[in-house]
N, C-alpha and C. Protein backbone atom coordinates (compact mmCIF):
# COMPACT_ATOMS: atom_id res chain seq x y z
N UNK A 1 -79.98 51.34 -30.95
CA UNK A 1 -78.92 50.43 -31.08
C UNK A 1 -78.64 49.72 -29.80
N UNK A 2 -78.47 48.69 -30.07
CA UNK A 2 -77.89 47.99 -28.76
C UNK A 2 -76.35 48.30 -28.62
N UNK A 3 -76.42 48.05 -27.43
CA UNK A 3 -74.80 48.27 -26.71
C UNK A 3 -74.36 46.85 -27.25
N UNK A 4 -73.65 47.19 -28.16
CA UNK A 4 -72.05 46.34 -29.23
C UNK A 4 -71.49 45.57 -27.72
N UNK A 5 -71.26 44.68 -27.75
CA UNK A 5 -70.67 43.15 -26.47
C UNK A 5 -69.13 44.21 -26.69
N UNK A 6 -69.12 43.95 -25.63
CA UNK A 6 -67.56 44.58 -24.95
C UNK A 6 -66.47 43.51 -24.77
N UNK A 7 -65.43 43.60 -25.55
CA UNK A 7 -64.68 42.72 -25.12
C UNK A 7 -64.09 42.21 -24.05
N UNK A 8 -64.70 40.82 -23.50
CA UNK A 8 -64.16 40.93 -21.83
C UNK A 8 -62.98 40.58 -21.78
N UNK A 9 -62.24 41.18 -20.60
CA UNK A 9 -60.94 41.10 -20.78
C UNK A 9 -61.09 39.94 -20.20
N UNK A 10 -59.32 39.10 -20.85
CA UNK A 10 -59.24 37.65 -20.84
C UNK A 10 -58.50 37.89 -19.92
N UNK A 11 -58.50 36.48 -18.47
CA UNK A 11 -57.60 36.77 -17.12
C UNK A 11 -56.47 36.40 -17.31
N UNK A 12 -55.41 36.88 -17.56
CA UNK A 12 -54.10 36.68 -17.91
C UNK A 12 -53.56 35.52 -17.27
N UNK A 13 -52.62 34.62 -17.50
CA UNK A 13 -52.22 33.73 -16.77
C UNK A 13 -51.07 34.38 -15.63
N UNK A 14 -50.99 34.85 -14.89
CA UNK A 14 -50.15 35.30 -14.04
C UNK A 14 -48.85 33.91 -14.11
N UNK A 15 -47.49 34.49 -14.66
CA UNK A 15 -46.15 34.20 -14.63
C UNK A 15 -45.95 33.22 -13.55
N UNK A 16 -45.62 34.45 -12.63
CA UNK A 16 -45.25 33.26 -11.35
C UNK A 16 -45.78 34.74 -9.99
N UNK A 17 -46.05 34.10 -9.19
CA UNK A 17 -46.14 34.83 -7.90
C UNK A 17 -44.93 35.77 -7.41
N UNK A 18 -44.63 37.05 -7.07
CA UNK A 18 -43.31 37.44 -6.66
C UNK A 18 -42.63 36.95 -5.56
N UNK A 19 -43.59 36.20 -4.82
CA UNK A 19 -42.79 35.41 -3.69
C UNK A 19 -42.33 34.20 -3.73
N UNK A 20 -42.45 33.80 -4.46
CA UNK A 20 -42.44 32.52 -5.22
C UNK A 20 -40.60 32.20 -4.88
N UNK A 21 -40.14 32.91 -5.36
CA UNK A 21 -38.61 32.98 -5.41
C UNK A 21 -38.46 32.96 -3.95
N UNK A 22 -39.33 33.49 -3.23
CA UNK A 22 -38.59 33.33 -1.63
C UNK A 22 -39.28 32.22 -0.82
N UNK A 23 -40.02 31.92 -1.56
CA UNK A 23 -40.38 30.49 -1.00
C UNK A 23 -39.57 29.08 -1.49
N UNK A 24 -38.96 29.09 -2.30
CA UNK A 24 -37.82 28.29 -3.10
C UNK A 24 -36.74 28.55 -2.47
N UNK A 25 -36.52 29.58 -1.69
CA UNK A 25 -35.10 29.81 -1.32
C UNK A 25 -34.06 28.86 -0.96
N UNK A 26 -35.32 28.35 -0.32
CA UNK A 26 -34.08 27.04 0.75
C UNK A 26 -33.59 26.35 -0.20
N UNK A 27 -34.65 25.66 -0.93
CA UNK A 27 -34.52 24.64 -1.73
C UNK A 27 -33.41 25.00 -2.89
N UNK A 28 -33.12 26.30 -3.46
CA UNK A 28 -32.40 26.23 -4.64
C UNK A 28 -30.88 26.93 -3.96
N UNK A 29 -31.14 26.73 -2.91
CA UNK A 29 -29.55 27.11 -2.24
C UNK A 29 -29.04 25.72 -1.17
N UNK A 30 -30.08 24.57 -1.53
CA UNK A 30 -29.42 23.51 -1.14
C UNK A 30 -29.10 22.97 -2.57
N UNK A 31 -30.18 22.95 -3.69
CA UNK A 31 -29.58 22.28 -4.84
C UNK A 31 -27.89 23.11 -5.49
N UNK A 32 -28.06 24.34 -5.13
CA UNK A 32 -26.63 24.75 -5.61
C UNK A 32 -25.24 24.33 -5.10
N UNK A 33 -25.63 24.23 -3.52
CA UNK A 33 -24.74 23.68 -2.53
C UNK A 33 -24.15 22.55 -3.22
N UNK A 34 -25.12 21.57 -3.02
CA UNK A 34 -25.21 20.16 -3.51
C UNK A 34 -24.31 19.76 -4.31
N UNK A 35 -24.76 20.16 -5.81
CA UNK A 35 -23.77 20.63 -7.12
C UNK A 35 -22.48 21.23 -7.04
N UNK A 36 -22.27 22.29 -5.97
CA UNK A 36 -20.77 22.41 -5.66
C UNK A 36 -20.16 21.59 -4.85
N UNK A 37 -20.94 21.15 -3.76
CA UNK A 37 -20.17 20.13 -3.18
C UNK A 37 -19.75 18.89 -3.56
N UNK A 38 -20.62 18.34 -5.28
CA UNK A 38 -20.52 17.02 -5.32
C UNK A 38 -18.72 17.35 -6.31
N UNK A 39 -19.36 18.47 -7.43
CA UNK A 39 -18.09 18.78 -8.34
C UNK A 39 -16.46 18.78 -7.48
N UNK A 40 -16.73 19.58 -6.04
CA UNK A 40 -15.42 19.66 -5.21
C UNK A 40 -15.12 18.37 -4.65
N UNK A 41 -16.18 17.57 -4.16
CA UNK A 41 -15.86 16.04 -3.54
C UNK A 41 -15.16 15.25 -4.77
N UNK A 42 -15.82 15.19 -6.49
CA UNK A 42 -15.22 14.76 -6.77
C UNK A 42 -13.47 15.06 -7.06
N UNK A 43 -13.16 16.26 -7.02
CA UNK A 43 -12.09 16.58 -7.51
C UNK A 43 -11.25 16.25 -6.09
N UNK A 44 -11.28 16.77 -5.08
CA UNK A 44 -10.64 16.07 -3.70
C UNK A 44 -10.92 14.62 -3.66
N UNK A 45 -11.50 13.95 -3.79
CA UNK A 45 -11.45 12.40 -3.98
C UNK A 45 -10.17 11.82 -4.55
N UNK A 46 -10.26 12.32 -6.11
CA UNK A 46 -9.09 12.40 -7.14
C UNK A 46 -7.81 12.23 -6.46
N UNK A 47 -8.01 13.31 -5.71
CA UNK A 47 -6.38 13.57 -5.36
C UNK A 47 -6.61 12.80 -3.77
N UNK A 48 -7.10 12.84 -2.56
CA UNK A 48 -6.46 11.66 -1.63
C UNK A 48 -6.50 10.74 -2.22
N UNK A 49 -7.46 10.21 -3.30
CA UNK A 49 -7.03 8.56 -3.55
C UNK A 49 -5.56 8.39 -4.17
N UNK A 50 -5.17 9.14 -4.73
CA UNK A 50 -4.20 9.53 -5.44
C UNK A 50 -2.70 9.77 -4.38
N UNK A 51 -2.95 10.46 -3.03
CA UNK A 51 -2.51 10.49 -2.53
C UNK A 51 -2.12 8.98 -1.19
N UNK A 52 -3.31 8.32 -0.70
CA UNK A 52 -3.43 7.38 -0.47
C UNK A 52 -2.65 6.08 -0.98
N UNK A 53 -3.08 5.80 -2.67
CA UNK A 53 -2.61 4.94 -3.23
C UNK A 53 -1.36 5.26 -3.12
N UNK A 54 -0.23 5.92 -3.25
CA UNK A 54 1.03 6.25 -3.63
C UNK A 54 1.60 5.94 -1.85
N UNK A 55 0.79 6.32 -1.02
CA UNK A 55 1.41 5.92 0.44
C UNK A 55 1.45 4.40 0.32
N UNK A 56 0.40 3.62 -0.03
CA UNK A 56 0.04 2.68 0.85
C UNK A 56 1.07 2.06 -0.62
N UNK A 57 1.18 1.98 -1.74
CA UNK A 57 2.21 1.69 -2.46
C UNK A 57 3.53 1.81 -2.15
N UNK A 58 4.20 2.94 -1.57
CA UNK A 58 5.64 3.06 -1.04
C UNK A 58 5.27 2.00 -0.13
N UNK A 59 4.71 2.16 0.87
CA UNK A 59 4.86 1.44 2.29
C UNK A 59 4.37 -0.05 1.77
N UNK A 60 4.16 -0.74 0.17
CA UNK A 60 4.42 -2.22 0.26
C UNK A 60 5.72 -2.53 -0.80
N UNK A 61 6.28 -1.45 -0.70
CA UNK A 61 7.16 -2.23 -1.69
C UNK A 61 7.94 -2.06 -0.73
N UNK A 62 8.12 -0.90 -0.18
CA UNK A 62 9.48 -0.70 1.19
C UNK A 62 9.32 -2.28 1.50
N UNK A 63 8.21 -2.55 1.78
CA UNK A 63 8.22 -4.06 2.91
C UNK A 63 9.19 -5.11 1.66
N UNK A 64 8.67 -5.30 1.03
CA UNK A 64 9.24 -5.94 -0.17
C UNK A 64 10.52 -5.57 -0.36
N UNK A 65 10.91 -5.07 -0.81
CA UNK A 65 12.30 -4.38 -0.55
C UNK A 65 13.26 -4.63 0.52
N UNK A 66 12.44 -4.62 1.40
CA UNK A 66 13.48 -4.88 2.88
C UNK A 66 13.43 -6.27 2.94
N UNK A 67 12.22 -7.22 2.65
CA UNK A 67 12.73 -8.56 2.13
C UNK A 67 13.55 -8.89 1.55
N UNK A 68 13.51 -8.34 0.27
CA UNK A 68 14.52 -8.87 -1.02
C UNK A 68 16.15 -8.47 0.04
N UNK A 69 15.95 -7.55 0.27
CA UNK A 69 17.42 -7.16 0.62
C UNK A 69 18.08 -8.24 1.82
N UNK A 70 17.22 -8.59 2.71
CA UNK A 70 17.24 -9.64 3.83
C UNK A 70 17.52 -11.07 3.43
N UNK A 71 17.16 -11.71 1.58
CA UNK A 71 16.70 -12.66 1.17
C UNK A 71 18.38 -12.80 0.93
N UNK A 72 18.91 -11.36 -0.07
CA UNK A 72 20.28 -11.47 -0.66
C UNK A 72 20.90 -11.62 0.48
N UNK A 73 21.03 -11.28 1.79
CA UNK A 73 21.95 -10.93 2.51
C UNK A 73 22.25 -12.97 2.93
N UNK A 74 20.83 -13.16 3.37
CA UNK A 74 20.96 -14.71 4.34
C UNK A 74 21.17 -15.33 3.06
N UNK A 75 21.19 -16.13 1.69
CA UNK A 75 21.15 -16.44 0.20
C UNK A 75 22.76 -16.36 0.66
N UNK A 76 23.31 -15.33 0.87
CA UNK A 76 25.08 -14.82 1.25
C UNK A 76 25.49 -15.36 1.64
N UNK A 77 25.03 -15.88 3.00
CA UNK A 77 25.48 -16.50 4.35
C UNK A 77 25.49 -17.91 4.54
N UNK A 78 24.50 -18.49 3.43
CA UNK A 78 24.56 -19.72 3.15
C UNK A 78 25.89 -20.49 3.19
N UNK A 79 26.00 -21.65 3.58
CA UNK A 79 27.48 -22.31 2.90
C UNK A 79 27.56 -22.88 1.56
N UNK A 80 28.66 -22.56 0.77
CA UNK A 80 28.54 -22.74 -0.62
C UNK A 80 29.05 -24.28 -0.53
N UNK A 81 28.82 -24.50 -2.21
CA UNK A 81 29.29 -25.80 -2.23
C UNK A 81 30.59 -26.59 -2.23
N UNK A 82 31.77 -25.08 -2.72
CA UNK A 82 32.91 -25.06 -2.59
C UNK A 82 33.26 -24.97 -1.33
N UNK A 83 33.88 -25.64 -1.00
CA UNK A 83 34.74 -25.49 0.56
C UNK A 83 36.11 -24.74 0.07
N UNK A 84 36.28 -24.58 -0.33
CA UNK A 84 37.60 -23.30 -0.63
C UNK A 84 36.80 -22.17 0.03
N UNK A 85 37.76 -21.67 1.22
CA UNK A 85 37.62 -19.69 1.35
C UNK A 85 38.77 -18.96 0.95
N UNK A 86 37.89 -17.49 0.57
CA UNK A 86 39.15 -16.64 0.04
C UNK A 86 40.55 -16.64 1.04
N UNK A 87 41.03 -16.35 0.16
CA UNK A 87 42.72 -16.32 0.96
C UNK A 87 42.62 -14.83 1.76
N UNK A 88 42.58 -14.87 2.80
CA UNK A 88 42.89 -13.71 3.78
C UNK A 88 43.90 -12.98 3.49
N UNK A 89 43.49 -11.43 2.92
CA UNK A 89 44.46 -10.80 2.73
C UNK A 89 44.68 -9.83 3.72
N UNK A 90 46.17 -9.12 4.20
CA UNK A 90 46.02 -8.45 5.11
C UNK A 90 45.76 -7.06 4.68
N UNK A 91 44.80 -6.12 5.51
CA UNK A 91 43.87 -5.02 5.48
C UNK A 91 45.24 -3.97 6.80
N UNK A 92 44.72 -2.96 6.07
CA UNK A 92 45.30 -1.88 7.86
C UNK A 92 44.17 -1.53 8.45
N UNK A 93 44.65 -1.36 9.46
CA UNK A 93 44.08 -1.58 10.96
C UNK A 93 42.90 -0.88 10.88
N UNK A 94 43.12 0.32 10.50
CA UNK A 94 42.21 1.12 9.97
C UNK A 94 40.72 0.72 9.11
N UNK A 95 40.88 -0.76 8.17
CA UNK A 95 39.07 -0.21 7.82
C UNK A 95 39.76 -1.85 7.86
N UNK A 96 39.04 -2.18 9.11
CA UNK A 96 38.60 -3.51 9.10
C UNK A 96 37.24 -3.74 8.53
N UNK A 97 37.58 -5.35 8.38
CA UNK A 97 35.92 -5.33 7.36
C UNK A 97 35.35 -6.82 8.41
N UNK A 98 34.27 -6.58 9.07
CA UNK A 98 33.66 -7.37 9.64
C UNK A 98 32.78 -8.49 8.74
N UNK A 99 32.67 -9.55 8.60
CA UNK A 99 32.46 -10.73 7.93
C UNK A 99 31.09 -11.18 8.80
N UNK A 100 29.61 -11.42 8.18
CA UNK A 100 28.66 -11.82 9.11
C UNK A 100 29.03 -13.30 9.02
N UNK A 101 28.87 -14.06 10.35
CA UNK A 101 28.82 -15.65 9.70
C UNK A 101 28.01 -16.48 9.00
N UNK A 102 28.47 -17.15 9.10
CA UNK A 102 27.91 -18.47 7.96
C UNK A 102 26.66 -18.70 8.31
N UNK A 103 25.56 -19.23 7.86
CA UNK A 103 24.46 -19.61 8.37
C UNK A 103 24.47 -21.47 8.50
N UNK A 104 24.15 -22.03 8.92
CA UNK A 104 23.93 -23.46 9.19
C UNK A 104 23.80 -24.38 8.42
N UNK A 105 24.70 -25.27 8.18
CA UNK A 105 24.11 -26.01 6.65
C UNK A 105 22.85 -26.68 6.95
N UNK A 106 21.68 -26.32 6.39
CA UNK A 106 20.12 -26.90 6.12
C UNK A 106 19.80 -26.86 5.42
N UNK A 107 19.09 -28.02 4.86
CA UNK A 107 18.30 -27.87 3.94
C UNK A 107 16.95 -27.02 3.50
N UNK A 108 16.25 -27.55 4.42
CA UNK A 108 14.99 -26.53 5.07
C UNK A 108 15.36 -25.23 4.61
N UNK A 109 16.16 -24.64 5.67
CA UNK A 109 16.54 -23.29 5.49
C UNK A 109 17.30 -23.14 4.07
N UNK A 110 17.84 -23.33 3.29
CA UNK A 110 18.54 -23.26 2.16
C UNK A 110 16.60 -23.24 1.01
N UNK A 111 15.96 -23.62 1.02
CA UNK A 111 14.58 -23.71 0.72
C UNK A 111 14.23 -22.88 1.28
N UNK A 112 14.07 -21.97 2.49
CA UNK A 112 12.65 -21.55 2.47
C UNK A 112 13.64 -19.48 2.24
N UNK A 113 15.17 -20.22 2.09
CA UNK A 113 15.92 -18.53 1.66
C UNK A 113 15.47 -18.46 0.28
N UNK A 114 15.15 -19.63 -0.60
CA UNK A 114 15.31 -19.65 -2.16
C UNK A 114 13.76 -19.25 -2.40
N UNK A 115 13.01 -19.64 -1.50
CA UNK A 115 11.12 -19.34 -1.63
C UNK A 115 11.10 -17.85 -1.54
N UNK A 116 11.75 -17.30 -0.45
CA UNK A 116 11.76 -15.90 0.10
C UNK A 116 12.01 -15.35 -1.27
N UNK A 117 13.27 -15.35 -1.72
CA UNK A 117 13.97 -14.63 -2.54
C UNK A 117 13.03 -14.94 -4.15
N UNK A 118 12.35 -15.97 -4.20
CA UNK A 118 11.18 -15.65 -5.43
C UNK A 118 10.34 -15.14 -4.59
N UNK A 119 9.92 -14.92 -3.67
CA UNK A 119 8.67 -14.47 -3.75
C UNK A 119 8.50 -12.90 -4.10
N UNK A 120 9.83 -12.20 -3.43
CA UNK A 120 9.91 -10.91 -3.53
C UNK A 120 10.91 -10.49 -3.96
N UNK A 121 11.32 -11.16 -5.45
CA UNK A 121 12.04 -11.15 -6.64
C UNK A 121 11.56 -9.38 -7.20
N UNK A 122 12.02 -8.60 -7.23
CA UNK A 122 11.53 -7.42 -7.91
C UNK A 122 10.91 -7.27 -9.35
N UNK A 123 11.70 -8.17 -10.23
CA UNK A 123 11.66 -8.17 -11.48
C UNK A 123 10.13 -8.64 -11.51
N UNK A 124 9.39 -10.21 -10.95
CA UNK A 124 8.33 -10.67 -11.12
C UNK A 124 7.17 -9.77 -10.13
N UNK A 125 7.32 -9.21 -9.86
CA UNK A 125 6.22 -8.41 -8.97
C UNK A 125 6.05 -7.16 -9.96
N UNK A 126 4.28 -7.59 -9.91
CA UNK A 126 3.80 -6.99 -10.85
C UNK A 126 3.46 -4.90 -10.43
N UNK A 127 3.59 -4.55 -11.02
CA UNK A 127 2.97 -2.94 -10.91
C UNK A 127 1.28 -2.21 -11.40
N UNK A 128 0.91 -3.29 -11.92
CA UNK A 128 -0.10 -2.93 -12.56
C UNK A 128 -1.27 -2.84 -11.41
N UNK A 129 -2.05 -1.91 -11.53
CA UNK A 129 -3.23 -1.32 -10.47
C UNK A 129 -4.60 -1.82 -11.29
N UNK A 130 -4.25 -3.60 -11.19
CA UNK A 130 -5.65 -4.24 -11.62
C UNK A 130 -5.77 -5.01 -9.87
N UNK A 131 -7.02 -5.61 -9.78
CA UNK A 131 -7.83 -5.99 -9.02
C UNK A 131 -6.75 -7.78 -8.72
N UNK A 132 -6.34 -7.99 -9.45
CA UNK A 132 -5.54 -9.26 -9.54
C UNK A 132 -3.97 -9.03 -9.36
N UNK A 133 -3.44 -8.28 -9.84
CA UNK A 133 -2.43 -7.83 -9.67
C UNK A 133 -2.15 -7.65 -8.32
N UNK A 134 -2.65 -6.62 -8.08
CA UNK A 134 -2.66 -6.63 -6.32
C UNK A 134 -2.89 -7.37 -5.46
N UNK A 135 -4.19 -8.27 -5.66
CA UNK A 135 -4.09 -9.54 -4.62
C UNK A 135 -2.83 -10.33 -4.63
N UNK A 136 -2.34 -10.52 -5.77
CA UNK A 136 -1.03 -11.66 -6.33
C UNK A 136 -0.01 -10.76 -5.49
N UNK A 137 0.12 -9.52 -5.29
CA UNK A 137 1.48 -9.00 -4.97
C UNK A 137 1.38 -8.74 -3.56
N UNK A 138 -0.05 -8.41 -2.70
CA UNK A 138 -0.57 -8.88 -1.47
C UNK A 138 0.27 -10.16 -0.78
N UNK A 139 -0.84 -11.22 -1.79
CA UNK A 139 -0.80 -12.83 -0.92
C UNK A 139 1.34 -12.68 -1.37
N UNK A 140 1.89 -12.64 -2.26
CA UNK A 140 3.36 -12.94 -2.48
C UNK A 140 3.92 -12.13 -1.38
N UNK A 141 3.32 -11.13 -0.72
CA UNK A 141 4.40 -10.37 0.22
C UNK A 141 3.90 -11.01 1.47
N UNK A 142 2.59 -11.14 2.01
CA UNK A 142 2.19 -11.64 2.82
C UNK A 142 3.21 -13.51 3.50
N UNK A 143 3.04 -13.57 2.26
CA UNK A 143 4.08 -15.78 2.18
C UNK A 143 5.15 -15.16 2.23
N UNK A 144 5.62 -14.05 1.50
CA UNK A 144 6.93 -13.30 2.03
C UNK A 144 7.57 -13.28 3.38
N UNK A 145 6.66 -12.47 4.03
CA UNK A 145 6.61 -11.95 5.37
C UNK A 145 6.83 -13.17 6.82
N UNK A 146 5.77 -14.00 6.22
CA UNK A 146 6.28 -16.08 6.89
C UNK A 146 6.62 -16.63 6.99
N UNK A 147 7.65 -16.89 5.46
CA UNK A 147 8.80 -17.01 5.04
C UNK A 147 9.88 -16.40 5.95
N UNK A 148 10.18 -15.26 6.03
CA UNK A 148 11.09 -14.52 6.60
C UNK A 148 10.68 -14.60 8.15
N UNK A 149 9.54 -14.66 8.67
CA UNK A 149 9.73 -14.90 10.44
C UNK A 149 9.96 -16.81 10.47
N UNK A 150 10.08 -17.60 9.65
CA UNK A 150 10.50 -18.78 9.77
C UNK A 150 12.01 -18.80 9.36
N UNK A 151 12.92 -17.89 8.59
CA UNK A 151 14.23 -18.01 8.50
C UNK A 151 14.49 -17.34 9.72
N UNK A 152 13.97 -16.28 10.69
CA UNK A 152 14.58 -15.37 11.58
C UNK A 152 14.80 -16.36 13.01
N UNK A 153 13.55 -17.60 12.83
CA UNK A 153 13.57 -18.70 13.84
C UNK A 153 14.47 -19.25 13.70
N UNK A 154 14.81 -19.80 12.87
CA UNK A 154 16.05 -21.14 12.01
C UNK A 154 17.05 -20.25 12.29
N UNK A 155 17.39 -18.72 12.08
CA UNK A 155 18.40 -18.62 12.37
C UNK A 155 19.12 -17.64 13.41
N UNK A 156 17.67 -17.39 14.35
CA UNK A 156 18.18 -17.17 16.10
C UNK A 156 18.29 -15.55 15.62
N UNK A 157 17.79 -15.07 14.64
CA UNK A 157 18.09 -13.70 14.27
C UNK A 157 16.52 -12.89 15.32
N UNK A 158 16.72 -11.48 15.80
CA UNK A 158 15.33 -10.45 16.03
C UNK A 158 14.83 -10.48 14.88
N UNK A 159 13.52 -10.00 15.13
CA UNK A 159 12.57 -9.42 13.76
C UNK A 159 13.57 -8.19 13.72
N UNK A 160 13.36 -8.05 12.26
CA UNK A 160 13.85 -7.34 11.51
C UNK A 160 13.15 -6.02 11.11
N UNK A 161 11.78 -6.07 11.34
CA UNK A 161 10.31 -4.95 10.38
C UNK A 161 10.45 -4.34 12.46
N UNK A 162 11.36 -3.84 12.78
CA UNK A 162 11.71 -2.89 14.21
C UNK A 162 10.26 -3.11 15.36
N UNK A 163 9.33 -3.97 15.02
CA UNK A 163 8.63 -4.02 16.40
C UNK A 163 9.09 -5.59 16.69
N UNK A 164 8.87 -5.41 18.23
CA UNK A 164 9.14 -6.78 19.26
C UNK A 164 8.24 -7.22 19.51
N UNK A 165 7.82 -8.84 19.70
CA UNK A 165 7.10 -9.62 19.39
C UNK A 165 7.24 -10.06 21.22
N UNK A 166 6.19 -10.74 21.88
CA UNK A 166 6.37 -11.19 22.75
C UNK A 166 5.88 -12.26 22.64
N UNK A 167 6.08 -13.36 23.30
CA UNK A 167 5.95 -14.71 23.26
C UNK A 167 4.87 -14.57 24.86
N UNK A 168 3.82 -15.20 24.52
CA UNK A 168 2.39 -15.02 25.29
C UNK A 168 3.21 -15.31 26.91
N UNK A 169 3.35 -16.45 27.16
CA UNK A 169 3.15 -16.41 28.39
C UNK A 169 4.78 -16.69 29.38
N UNK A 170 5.57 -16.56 28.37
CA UNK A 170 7.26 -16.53 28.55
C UNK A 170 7.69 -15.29 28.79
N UNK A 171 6.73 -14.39 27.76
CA UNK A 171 7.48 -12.53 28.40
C UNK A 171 8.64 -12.61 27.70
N UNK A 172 9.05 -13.80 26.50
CA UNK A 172 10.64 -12.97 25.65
C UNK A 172 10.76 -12.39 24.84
N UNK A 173 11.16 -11.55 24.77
CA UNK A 173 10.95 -10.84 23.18
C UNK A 173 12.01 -11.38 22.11
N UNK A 174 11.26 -11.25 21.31
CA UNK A 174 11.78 -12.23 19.84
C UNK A 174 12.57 -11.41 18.71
């Protein structure tokens, strides 16, 4: 008899190498990194922008605000069209009430108090966090802001927004 063929053994496909895993090391402990760092960046993003927006929002309406309030006050001071003043009543001594004066009859200035006071009208200033919205409530505070250092000229008043301005080569502060 002949020797029956022996089944040759078939070479297995070997899985994976056991080092295999430690040669990947780096690599699958930067991709994990990666993945946690992007999931945590996004969630901290979230919140400074969040935090950000809400600063840089207080700090333009404050500005706005301190316009409008500046707009009512000089709008006040205007001279009306009535020349009648209230009848002076007498007060005790005790809570005197100081009266700012009148502002100048102008025209100009009577215009650029009535521009001020639309521009940073509360009611028309928009809130909405579109791309247009914001430029519009930007450029309106910005003509705001020009507005109001051209009434502070006209009417011999300091800036008002607490920094001092120097005039280049005079040295006065404004």
């Amino acid at each position: 008899m002949s020797p029956s063929p022996q089944p040759q053994p078939q070479p297995q496909p070997q899985d994976e190498d056991p080092f295999d895993s430690l040669l990947n090391l780096e690599s699958n402990f930067y991709e994990e990194g990666y993945s946690q760092g992007m999931a945590d960046g996004v969630q901290a993003g979230r919140t400074e922008g969040r935090q950000l927006g809400l600063e840089k929002g207080y700090q333009k309406f404050f500005e706005a605000g301190r316009l409008y309030g500046r707009a009512i006050v000089w709008a006040n001071r205007l001279p009306s069209s009535s020349s009648s003043q209230p009848a002076s009543t007498s007060l005790p001594e005790q809570s005197q009430v100081k009266e700012l004066s009148r502002l100048p009859a102008n025209a100009r200035l009577h215009k650029n108090i009535t521009t001020l006071y639309a521009l940073v009208e509360t009611e028309s200033l928009s809130t909405e966090n579109t791309d247009e919205a914001v430029n519009d409530f930007d450029d309106r505070l910005k003509r705001g802001q020009g507005k109001a250092k051209m009434i502070e000229r006209a009417v011999g008043e300091k800036s008002g927004d607490g920094e001092k301005t120097e005039s280049g080569s005079k040295g006065v502060t404004v």
